[in-house]
N, C-alpha and C. Protein backbone atom coordinates (compact mmCIF):
# COMPACT_ATOMS: atom_id res chain seq x y z
N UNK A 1 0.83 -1.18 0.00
CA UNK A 1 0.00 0.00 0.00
C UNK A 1 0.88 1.26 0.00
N UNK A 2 2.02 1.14 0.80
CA UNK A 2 2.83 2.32 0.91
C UNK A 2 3.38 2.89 -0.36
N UNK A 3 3.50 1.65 -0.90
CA UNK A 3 4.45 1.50 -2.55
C UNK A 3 3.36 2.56 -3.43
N UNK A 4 2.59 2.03 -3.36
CA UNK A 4 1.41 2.38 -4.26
C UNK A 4 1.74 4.17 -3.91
N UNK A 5 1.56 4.43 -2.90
CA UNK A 5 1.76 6.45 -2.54
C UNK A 5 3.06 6.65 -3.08
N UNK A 6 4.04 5.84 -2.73
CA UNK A 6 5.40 6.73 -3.38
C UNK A 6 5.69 6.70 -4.59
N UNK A 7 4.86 6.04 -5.17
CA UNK A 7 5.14 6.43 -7.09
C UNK A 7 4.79 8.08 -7.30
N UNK A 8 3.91 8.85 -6.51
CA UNK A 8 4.12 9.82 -6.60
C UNK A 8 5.04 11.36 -6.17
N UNK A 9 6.28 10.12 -5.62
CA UNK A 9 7.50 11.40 -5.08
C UNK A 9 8.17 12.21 -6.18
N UNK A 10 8.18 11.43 -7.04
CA UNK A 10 8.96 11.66 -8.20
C UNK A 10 8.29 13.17 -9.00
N UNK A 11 7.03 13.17 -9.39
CA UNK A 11 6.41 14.32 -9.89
C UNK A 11 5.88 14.99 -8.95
N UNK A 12 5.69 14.55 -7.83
CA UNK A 12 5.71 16.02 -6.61
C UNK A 12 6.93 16.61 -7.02
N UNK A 13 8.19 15.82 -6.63
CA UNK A 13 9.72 16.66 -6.40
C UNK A 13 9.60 17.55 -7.80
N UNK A 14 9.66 17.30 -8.93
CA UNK A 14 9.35 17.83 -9.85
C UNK A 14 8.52 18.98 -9.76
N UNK A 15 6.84 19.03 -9.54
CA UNK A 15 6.14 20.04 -9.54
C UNK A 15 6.93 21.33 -8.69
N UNK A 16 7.66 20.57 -7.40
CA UNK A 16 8.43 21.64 -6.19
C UNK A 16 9.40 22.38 -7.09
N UNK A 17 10.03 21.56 -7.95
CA UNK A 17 11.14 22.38 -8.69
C UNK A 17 10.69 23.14 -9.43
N UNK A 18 10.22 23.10 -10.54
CA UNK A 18 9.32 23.81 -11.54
C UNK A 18 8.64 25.33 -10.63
N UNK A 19 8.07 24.96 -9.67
CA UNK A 19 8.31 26.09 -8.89
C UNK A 19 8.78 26.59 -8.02
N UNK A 20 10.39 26.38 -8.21
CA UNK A 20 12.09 26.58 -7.39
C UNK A 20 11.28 26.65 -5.78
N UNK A 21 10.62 25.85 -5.66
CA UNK A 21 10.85 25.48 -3.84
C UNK A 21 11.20 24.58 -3.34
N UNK A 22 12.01 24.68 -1.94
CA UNK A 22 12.34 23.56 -1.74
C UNK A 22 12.23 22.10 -1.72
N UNK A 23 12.86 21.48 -1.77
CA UNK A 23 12.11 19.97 -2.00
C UNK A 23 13.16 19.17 -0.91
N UNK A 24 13.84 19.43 0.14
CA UNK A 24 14.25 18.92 1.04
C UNK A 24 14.73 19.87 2.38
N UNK A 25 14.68 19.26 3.32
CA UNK A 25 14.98 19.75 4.90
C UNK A 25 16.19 20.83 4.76
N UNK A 26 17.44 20.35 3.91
CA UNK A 26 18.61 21.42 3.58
C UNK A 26 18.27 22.35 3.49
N UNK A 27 17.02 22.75 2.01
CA UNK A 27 16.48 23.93 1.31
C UNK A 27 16.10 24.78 2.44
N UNK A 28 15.11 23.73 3.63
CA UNK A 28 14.20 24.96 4.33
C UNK A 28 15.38 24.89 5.34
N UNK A 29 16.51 24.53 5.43
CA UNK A 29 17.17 25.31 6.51
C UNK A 29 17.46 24.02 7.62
N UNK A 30 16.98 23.17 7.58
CA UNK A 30 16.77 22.06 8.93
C UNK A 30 17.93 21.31 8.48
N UNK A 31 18.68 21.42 9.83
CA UNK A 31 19.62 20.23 9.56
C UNK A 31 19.42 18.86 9.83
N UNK A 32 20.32 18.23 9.56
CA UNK A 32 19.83 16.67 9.68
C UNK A 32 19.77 15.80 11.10
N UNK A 33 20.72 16.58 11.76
CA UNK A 33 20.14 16.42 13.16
C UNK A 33 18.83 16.38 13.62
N UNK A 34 18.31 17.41 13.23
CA UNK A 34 17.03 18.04 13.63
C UNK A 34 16.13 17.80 13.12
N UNK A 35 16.13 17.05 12.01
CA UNK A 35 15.06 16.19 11.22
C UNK A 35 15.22 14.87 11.82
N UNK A 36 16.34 14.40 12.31
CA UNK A 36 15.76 12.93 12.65
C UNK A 36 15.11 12.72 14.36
N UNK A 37 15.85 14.31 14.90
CA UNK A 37 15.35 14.33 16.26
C UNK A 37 14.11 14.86 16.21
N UNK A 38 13.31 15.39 14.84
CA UNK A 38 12.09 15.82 15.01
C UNK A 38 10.79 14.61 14.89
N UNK A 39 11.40 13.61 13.89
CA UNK A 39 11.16 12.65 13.04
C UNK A 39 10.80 11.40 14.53
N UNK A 40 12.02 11.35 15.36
CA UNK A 40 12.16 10.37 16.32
C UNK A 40 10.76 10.96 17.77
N UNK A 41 10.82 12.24 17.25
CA UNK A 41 9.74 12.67 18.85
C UNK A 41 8.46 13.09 18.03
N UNK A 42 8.09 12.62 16.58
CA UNK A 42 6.36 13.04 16.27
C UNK A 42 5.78 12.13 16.71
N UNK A 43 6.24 11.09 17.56
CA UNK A 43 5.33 10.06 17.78
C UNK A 43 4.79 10.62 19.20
N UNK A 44 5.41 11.25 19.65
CA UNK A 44 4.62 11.77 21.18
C UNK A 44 3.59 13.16 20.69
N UNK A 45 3.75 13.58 19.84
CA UNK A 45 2.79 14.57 19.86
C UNK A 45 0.93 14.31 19.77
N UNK A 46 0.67 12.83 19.59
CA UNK A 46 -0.37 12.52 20.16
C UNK A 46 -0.74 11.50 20.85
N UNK A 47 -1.59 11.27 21.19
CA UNK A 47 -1.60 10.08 22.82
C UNK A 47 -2.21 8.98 21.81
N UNK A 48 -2.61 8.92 20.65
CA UNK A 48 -3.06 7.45 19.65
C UNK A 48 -1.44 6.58 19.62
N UNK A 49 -2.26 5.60 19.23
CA UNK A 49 -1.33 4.63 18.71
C UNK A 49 -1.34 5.12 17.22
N UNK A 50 0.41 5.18 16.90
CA UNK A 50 0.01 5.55 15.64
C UNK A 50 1.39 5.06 14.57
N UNK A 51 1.91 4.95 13.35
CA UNK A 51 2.80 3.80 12.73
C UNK A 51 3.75 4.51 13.37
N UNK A 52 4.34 5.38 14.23
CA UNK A 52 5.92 5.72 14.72
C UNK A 52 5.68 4.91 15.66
N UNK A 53 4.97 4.99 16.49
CA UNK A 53 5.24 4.59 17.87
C UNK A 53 5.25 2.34 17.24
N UNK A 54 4.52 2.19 16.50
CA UNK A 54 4.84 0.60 16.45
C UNK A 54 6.42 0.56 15.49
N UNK A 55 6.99 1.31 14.73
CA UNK A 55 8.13 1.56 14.45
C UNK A 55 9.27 1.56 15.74
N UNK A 56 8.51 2.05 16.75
CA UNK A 56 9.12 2.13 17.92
C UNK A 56 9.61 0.96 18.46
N UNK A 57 7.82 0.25 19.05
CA UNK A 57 7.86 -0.87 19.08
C UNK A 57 8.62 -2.12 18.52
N UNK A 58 9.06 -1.85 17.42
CA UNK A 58 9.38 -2.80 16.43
C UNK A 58 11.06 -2.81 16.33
N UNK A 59 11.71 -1.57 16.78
CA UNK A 59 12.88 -1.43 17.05
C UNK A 59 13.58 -0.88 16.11
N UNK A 60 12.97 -0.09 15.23
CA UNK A 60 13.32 0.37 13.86
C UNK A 60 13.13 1.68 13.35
N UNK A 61 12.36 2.19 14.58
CA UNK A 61 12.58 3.99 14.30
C UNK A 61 13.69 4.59 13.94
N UNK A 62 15.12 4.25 15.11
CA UNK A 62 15.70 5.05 14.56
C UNK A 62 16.07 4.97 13.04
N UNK A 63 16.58 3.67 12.31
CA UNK A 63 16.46 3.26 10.94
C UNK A 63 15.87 3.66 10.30
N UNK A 64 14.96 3.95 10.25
CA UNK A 64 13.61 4.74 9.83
C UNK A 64 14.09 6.17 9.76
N UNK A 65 14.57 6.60 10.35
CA UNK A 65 14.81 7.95 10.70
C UNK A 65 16.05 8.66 10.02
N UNK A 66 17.11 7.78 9.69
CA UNK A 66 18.19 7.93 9.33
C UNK A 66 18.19 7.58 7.88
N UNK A 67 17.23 6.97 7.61
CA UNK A 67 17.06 6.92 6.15
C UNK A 67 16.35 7.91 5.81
N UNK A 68 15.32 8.29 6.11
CA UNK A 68 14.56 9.11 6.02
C UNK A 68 15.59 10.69 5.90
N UNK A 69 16.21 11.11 6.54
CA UNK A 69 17.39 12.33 6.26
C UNK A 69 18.25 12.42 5.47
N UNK A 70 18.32 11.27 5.19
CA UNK A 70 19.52 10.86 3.46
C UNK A 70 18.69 11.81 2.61
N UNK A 71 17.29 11.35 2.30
CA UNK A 71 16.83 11.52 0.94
C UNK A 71 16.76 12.73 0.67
């Protein structure tokens, strides 16, 4: 199911360029620290169960997280 949403990264990133805005954390200024420490604490910003916190669970957030700042 996830697969199925990210066929559309490719012509988002595109549409962002076409109109010169950023299209990553660098552009707006965030370093990569601070994306994965933001990335690692959205799971507390609500009291649901929600896919970070079983990422959590699962032992793979931070992984998650560190890939996630590459791109």
């Amino acid at each position: 199911m996830i697969r199925e949403i990210l066929v559309y990264e490719e012509p988002l990133k595109q549409a962002l360029l076409t109109l010169e805005a950023p299209v990553d954390a660098q552009e707006l200024g965030i370093s990569q620290e601070d994306l994965i420490q933001s990335f690692l604490w959205a799971k507390e910003i609500r009291s649901k169960y929600v896919v970070l916190d079983l990422a959590d669970d699962l032992g793979i957030l931070n992984k998650i997280a560190e890939k996630i700042s590459l791109l």
